[in-house]
Protein backbone atom coordinates (compact mmCIF):
# COMPACT_ATOMS: atom_id res chain seq x y z
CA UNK A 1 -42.17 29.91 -85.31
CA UNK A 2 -44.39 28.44 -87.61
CA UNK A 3 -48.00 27.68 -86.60
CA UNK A 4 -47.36 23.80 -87.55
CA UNK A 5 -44.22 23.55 -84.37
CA UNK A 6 -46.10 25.50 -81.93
CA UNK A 7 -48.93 22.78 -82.36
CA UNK A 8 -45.98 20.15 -81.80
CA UNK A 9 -45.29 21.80 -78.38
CA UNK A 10 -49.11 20.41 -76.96
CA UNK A 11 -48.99 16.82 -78.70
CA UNK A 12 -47.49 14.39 -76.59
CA UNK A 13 -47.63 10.36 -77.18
CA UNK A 14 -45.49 7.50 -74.82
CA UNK A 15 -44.71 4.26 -76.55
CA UNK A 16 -46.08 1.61 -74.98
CA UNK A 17 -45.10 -1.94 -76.70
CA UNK A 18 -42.48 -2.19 -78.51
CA UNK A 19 -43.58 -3.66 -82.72
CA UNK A 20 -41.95 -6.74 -83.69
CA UNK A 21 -39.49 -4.60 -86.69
CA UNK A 22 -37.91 -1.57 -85.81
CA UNK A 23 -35.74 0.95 -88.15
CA UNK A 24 -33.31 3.04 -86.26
CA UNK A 25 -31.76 6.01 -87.94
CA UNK A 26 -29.76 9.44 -86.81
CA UNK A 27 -29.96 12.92 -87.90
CA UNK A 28 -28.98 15.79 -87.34
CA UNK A 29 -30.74 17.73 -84.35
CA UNK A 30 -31.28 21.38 -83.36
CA UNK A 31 -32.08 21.32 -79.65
CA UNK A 32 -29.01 21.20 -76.75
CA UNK A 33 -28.50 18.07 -75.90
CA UNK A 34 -26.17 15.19 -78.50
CA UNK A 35 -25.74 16.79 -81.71
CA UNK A 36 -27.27 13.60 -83.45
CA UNK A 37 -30.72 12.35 -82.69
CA UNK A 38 -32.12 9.12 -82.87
CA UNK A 39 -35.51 8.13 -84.82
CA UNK A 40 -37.47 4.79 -84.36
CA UNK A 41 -39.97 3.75 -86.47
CA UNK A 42 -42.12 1.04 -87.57
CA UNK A 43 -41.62 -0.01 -91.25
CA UNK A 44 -44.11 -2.70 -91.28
CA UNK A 45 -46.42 0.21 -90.61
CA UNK A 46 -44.88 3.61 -91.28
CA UNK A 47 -45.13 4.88 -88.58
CA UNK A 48 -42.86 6.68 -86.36
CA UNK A 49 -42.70 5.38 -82.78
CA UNK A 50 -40.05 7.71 -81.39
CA UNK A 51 -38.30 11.14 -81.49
CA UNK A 52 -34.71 10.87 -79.06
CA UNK A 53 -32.63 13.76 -78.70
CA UNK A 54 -29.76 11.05 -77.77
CA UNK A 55 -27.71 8.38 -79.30
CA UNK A 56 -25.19 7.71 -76.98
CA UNK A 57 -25.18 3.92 -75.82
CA UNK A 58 -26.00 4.49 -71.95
CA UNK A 59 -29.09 6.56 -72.98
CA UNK A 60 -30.66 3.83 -75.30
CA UNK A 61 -30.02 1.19 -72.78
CA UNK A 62 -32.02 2.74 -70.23
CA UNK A 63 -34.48 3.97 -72.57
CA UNK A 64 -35.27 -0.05 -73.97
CA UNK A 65 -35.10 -1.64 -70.61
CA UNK A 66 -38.24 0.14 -69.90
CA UNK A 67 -39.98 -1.97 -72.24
CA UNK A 68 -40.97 -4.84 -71.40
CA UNK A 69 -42.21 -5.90 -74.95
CA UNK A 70 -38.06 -6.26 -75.91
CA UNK A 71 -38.77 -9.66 -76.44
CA UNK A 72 -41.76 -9.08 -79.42
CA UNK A 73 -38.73 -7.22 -81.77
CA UNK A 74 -37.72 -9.77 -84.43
CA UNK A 75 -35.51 -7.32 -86.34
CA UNK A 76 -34.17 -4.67 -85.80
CA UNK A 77 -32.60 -2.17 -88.73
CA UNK A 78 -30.36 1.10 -89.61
């Protein structure tokens, strides 16, 4: 393991508010869980906001209902 993903292992961040444009994409993932992963980021700002190791549409429901910032997004993109 490379010195770079063992560092990875102690960072961890929560997303707080939710930015007014989001980008959503999938890719390809290497742990157990869904095959496909989910990214969100901020293009206004590139930045991303979010890692999920889950697309599925049960698992992004509950993940955005605990924001309660849903209402700043203006757009939302893939």
């Amino acid at each position: 393991m490379s010195t770079i993903a063992r560092i990875f292992d102690y960072i961890s961040y929560s997303l707080n508010k939710l930015p007014e444009v989001i980008s959503i994409d999938e890719f390809k993932g290497t742990t157990n869980k869904d095959k496909y992963h989910c990214i969100l980021v901020d293009p206004v700002k590139s930045v991303v906001l979010d890692i999920l190791d889950q697309r599925n549409f049960d698992f992004l429901v509950k993940y955005f209902k605990k924001f309660t910032s849903r209402e700043n997004v203006k757009l939302c993109g893939y």
